[in-house]
C-alpha atoms as a PDB file:
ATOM      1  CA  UNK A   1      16.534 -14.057 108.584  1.00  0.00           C
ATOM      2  CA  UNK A   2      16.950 -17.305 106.269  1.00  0.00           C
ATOM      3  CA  UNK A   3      16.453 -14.810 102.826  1.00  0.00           C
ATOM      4  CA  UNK A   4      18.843 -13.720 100.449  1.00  0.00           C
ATOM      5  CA  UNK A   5      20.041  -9.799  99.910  1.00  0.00           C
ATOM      6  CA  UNK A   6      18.101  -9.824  96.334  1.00  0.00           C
ATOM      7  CA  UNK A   7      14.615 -11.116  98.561  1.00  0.00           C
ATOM      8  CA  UNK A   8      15.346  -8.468 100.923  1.00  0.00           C
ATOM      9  CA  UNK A   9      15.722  -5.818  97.997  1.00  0.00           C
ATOM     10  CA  UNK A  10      12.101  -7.027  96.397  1.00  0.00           C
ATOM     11  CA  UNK A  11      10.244  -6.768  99.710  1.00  0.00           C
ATOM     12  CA  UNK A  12      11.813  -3.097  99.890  1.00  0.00           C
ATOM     13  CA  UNK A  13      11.084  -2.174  95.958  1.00  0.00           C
ATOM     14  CA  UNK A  14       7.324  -3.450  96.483  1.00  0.00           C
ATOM     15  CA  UNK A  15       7.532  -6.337  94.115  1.00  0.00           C
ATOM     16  CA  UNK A  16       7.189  -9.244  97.052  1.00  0.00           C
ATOM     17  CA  UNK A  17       3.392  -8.728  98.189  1.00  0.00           C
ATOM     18  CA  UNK A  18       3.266 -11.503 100.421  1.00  0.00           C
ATOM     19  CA  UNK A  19       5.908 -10.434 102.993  1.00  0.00           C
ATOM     20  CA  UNK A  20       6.117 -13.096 105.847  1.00  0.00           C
ATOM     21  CA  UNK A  21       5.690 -12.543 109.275  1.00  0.00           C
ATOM     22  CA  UNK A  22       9.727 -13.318 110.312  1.00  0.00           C
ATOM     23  CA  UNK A  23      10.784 -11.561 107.282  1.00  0.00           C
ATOM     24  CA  UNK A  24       9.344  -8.282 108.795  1.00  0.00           C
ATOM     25  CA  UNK A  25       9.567  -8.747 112.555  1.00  0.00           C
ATOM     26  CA  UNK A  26      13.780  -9.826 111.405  1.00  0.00           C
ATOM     27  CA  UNK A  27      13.856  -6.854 109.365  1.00  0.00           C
ATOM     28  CA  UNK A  28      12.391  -4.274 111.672  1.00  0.00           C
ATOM     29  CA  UNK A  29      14.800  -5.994 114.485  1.00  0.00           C
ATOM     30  CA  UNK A  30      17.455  -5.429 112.559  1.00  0.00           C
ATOM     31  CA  UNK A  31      16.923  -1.570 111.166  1.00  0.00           C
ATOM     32  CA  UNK A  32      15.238  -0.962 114.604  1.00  0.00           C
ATOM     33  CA  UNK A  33      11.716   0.907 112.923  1.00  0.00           C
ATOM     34  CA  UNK A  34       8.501  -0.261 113.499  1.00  0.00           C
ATOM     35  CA  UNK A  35       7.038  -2.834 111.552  1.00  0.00           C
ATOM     36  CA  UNK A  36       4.279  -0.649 110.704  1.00  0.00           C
ATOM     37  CA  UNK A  37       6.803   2.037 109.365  1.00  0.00           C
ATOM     38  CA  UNK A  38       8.354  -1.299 107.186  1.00  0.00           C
ATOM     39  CA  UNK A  39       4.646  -2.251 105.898  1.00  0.00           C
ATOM     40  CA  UNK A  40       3.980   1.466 105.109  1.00  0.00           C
ATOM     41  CA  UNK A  41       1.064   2.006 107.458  1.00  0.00           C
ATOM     42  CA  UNK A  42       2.676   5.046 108.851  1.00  0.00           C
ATOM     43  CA  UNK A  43       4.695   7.665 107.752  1.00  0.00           C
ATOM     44  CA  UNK A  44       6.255   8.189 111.134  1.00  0.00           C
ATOM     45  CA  UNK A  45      10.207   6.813 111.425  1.00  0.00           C
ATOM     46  CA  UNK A  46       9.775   5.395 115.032  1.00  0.00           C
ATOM     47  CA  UNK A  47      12.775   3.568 116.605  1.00  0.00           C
ATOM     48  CA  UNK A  48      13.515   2.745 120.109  1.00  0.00           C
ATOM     49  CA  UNK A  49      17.158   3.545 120.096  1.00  0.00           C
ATOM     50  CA  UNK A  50      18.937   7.099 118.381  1.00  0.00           C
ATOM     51  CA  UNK A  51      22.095   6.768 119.577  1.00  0.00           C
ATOM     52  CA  UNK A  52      24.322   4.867 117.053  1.00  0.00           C
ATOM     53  CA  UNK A  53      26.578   3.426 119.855  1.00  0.00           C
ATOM     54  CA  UNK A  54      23.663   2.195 122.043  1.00  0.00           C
ATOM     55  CA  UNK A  55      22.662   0.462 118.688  1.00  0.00           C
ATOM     56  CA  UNK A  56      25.775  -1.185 118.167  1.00  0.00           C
ATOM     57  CA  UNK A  57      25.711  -2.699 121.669  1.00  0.00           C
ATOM     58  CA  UNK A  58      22.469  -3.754 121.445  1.00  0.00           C
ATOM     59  CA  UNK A  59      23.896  -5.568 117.946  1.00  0.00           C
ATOM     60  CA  UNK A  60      26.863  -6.859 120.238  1.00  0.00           C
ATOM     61  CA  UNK A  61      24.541  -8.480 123.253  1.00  0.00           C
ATOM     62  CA  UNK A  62      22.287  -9.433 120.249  1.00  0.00           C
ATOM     63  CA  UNK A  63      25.166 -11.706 118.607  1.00  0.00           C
ATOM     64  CA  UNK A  64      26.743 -13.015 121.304  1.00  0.00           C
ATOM     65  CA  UNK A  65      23.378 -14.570 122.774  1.00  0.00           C
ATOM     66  CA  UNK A  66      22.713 -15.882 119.155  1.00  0.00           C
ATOM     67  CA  UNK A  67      26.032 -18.177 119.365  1.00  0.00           C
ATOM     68  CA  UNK A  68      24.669 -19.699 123.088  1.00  0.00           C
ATOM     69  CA  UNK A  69      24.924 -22.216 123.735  1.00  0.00           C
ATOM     70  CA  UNK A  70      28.810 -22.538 122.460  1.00  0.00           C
ATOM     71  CA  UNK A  71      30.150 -25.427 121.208  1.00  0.00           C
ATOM     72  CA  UNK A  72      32.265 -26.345 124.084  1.00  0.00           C
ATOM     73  CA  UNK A  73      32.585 -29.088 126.778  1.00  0.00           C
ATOM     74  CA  UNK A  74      29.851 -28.387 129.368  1.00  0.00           C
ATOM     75  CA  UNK A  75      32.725 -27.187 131.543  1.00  0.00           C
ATOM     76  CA  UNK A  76      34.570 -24.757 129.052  1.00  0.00           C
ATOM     77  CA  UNK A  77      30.774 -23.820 128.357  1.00  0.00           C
ATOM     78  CA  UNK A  78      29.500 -23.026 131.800  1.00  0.00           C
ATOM     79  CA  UNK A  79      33.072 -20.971 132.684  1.00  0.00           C
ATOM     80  CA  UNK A  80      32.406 -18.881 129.713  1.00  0.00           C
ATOM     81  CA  UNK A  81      29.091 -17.864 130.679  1.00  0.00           C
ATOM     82  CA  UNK A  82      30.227 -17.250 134.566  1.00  0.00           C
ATOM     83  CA  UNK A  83      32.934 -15.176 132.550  1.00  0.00           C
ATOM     84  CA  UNK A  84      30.793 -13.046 130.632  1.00  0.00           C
ATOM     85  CA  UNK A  85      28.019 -12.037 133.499  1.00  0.00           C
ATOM     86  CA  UNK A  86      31.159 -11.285 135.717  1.00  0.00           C
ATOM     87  CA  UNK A  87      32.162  -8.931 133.138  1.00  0.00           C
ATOM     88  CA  UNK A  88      28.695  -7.862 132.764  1.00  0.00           C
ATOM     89  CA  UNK A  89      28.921  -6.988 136.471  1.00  0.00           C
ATOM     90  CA  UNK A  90      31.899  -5.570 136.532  1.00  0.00           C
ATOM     91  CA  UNK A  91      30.589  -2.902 133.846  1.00  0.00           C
ATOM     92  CA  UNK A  92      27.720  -2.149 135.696  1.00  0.00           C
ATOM     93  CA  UNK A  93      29.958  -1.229 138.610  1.00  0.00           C
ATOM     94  CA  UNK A  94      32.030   0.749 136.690  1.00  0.00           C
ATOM     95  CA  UNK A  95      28.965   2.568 135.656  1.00  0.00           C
ATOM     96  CA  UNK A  96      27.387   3.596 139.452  1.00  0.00           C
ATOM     97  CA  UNK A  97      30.850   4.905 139.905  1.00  0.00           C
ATOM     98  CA  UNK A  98      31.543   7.077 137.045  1.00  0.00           C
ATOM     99  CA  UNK A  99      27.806   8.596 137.147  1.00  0.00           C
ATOM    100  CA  UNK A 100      28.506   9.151 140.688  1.00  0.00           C
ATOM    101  CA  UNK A 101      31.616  10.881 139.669  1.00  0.00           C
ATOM    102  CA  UNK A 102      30.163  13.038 137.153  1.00  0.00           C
ATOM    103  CA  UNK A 103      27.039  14.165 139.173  1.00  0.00           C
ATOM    104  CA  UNK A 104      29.578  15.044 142.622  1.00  0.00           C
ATOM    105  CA  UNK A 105      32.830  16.325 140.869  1.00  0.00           C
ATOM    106  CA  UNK A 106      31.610  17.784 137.244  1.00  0.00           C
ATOM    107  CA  UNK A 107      32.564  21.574 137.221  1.00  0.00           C
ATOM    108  CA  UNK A 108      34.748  21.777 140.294  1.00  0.00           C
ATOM    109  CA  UNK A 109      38.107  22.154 139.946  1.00  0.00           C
ATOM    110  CA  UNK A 110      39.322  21.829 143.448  1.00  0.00           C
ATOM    111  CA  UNK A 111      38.186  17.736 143.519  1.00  0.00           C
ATOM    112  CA  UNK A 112      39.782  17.259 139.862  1.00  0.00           C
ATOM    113  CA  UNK A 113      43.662  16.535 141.748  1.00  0.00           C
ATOM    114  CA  UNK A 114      44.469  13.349 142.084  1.00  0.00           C
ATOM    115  CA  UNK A 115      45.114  12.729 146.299  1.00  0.00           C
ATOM    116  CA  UNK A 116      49.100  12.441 146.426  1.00  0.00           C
END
């Protein structure tokens, strides 16, 4: 967010009025509230994400498109990018099968053994 901890620590404590635009929107990014909720405007705690694991992906995705474009040859660049969206893929196929898994076999013993 280009300020230090102790800037951070006055816009928190009240003692930095003039809180800039970034500042907030990078804070409220980062603690995932409202910048409303940040400003004090409203008492309600709002945050799009509860789950602490879905926040620490989001973190994950968040940092590794902050280090694009890498500082590689175009080549090494390009194949690391094909790399990760293959992955990407991959995941997502893993996902449509184990949600189909869970919703057809959850609860029924017979389909738990493995076919010999």
């Amino acid at each position: 967010m280009g300020v230090t901890a102790s800037t951070i620590l006055r816009y928190e404590n009240g003692s930095i009025d003039n809180t800039k635009k970034m500042v907030l929107e990078g804070l409220s990014e980062a603690l995932h509230v409202s910048i409303e909720w940040l400003k004090g405007e409203t008492d309600e705690y709002e945050t799009d994400i509860t789950d602490k694991r879905e926040l620490q992906i989001r973190d994950a995705m968040s940092d590794i498109l902050k280090q694009l474009p890498l500082d590689l040859t175009k080549t090494e660049d390009a194949f690391s990018k094909d790399l990760l969206l293959l992955m990407l893929k991959q995941y997502e196929l893993f996902l449509d099968s184990f949600q189909h898994a869970c919703k057809n076999y959850k609860g029924n013993p017979k389909e738990r053994t493995l076919p010999k």
